[in-house]
N, C-alpha and C. Protein backbone atom coordinates (compact mmCIF):
# COMPACT_ATOMS: atom_id res chain seq x y z
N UNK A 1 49.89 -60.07 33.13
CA UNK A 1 48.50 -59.74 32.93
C UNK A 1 47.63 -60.96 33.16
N UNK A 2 47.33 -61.15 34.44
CA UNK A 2 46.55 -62.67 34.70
C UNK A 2 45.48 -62.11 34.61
N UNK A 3 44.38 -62.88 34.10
CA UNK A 3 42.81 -63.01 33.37
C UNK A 3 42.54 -61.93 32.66
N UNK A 4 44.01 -61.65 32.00
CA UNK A 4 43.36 -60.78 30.49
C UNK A 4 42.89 -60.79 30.06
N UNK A 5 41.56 -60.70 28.93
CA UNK A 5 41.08 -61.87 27.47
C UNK A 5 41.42 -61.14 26.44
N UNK A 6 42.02 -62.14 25.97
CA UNK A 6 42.12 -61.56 24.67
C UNK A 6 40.93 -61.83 23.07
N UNK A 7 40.83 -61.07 23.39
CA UNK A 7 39.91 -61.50 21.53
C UNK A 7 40.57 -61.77 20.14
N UNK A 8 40.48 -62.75 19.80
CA UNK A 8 41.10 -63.16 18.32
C UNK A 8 40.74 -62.17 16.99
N UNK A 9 41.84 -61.52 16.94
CA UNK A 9 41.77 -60.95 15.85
C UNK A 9 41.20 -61.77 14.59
N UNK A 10 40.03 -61.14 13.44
CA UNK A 10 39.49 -61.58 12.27
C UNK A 10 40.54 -62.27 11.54
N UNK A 11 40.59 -63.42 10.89
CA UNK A 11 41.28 -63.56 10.03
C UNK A 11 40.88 -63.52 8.54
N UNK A 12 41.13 -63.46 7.73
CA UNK A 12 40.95 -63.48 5.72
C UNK A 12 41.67 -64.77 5.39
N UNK A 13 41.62 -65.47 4.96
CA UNK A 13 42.21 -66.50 4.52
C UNK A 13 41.98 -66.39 2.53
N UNK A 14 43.05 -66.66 2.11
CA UNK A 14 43.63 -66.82 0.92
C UNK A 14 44.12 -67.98 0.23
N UNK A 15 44.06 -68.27 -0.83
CA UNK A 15 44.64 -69.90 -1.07
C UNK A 15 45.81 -68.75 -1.95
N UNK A 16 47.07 -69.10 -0.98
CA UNK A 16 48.35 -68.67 -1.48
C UNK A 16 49.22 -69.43 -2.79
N UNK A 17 48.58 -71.11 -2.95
CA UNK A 17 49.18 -72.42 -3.62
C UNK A 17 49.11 -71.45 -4.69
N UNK A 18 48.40 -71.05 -6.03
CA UNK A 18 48.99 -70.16 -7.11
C UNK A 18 50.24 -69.58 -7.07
N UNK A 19 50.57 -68.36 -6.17
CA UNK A 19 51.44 -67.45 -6.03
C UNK A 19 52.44 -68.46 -5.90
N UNK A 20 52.51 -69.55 -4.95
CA UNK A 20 53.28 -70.00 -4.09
C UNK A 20 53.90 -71.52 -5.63
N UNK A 21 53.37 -71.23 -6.52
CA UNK A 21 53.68 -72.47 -7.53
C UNK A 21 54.55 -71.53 -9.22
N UNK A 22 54.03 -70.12 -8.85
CA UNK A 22 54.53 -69.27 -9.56
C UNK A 22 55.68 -68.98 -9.27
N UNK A 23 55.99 -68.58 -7.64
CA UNK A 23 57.56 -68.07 -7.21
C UNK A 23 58.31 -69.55 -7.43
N UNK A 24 57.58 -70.89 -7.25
CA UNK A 24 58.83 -71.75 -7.64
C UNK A 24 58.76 -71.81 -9.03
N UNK A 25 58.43 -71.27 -9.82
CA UNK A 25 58.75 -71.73 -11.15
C UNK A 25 59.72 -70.46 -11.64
N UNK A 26 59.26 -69.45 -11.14
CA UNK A 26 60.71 -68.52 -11.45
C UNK A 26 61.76 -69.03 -10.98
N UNK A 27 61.82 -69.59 -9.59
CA UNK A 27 63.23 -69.87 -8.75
C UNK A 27 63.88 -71.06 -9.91
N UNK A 28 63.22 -72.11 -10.00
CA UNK A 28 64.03 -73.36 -10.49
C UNK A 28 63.85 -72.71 -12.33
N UNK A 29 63.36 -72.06 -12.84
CA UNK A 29 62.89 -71.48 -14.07
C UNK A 29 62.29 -72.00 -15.10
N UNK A 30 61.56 -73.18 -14.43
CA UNK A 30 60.28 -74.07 -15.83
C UNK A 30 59.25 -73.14 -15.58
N UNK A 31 59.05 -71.83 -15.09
CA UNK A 31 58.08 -70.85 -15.65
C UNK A 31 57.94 -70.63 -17.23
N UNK A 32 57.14 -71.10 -17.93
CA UNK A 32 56.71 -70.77 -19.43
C UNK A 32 56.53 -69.45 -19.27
N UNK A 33 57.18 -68.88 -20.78
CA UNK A 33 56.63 -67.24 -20.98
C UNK A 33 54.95 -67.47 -20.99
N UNK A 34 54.05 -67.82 -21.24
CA UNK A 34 52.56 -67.86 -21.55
C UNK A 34 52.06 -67.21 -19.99
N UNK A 35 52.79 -68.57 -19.05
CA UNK A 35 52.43 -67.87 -18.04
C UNK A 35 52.64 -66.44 -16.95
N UNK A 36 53.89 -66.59 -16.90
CA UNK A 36 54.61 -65.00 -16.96
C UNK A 36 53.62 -63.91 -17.65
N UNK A 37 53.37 -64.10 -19.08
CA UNK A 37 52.38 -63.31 -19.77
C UNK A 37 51.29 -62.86 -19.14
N UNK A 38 50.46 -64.06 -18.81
CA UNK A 38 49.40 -64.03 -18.45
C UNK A 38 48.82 -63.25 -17.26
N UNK A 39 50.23 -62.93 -16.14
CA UNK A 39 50.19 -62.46 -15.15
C UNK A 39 50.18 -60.95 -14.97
N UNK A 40 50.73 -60.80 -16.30
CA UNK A 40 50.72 -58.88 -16.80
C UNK A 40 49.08 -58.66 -17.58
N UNK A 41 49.00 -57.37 -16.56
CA UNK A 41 47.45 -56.82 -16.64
C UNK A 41 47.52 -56.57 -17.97
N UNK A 42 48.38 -56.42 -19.08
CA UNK A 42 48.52 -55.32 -20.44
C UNK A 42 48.39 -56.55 -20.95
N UNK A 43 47.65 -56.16 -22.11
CA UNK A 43 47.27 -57.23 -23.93
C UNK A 43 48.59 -57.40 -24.18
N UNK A 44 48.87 -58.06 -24.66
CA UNK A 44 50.30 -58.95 -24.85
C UNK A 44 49.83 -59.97 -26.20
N UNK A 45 50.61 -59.37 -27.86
CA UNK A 45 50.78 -60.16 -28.56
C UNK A 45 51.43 -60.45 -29.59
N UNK A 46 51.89 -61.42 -30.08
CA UNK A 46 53.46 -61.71 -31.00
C UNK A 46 53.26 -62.01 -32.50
N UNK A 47 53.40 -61.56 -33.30
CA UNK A 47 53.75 -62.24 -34.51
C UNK A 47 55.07 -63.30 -35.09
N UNK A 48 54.65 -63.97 -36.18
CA UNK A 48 55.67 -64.88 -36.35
C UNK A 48 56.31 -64.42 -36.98
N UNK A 49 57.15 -64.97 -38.45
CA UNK A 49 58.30 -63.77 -39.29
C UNK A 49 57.37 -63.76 -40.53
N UNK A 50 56.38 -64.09 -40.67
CA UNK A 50 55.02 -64.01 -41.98
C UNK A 50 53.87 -62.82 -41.41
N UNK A 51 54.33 -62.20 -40.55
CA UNK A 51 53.33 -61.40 -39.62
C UNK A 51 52.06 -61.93 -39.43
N UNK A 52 52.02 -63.24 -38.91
CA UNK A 52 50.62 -63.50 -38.42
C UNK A 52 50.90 -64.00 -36.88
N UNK A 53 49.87 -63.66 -36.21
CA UNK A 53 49.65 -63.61 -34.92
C UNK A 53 49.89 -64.85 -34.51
N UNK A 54 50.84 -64.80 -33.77
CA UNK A 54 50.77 -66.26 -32.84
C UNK A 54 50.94 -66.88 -31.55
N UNK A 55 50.34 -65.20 -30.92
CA UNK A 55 49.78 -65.70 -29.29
C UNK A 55 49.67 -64.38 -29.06
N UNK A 56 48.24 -64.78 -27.99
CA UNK A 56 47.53 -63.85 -27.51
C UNK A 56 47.75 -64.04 -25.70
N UNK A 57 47.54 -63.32 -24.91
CA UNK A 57 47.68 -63.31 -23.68
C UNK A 57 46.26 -63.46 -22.86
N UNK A 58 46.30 -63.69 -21.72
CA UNK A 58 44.91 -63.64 -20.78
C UNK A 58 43.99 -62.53 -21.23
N UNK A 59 44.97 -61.47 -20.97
CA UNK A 59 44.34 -59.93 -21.28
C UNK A 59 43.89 -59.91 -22.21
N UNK A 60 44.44 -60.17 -23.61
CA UNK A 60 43.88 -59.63 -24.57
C UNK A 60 42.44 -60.31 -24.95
N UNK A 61 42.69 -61.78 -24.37
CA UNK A 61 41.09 -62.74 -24.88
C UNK A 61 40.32 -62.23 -24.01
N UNK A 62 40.91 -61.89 -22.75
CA UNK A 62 39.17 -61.09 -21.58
C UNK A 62 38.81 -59.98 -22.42
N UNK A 63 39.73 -59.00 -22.69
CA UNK A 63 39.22 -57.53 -22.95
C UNK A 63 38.76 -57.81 -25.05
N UNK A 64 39.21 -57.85 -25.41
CA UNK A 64 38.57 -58.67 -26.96
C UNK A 64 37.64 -59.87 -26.85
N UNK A 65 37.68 -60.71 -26.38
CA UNK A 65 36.54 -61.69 -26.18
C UNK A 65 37.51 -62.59 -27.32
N UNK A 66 38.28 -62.67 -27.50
CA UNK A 66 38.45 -63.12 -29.19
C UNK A 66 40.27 -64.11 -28.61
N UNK A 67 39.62 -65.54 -28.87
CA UNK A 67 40.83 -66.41 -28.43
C UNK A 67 41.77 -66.28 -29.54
N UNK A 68 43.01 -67.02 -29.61
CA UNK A 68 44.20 -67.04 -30.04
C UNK A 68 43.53 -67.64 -31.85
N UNK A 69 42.84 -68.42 -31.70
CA UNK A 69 42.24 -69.31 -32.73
C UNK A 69 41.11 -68.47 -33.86
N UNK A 70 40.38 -67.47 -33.48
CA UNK A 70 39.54 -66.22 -33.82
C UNK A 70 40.46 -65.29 -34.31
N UNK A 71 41.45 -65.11 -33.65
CA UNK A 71 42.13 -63.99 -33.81
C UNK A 71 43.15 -64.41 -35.33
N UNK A 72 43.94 -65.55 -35.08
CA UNK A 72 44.27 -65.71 -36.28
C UNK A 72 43.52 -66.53 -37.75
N UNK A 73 42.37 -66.69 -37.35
CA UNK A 73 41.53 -66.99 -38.21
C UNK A 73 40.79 -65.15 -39.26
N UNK A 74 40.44 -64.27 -37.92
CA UNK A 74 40.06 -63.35 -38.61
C UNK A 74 40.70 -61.94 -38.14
N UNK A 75 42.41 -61.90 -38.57
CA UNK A 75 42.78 -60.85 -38.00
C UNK A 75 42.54 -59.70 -37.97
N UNK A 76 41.61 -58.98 -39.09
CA UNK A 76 40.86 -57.44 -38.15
C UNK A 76 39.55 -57.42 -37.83
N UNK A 77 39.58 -58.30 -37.23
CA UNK A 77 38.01 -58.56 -36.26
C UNK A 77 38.50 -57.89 -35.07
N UNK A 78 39.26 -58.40 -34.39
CA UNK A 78 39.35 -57.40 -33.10
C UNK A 78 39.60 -55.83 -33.27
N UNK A 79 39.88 -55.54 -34.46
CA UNK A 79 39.46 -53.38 -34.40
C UNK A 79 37.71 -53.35 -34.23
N UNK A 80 37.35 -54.18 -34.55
CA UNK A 80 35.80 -54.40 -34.09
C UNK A 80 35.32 -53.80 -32.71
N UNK A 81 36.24 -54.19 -31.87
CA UNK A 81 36.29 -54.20 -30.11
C UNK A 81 36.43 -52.83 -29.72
N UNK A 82 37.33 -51.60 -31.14
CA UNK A 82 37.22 -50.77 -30.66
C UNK A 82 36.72 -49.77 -30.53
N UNK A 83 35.32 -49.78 -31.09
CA UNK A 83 34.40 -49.13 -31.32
C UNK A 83 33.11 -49.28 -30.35
């Protein structure tokens, strides 16, 4: 096909370095659960063996507004959220 032209397809460009710092931390496995956590869309949270809260996930502080530090300072403040 001499003097074809071709037109350059659009490109999207992405900064992949996140994803790409996540799959090595599963592979070699210094992935922290926090972060693992953080990556699941669902509220995610643990009690200790005194039943008080002692970690909250990404999700739950976006969708509550209410950090790890709030939360175990005033634990039924967040039924607040569900109203």
């Amino acid at each position: 096909m001499a003097g074809a032209c071709r037109t350059p397809l659009p490109r999207k460009t992405r900064d992949v370095r996140p994803l790409e710092l996540t799959i090595k931390g599963f592979r070699t496995g210094h992935l922290n659960n926090s972060t693992a956590s953080d990556a699941i869309p669902d509220m995610i949270w643990t009690y200790d063996l005194f039943g008080q809260i002692d970690y909250v996930n990404a999700a739950w502080i976006s969708y509550t507004g209410l950090n790890l530090v709030v939360t175990v300072a005033q634990p039924t403040l967040w039924t607040s959220v569900l109203s």
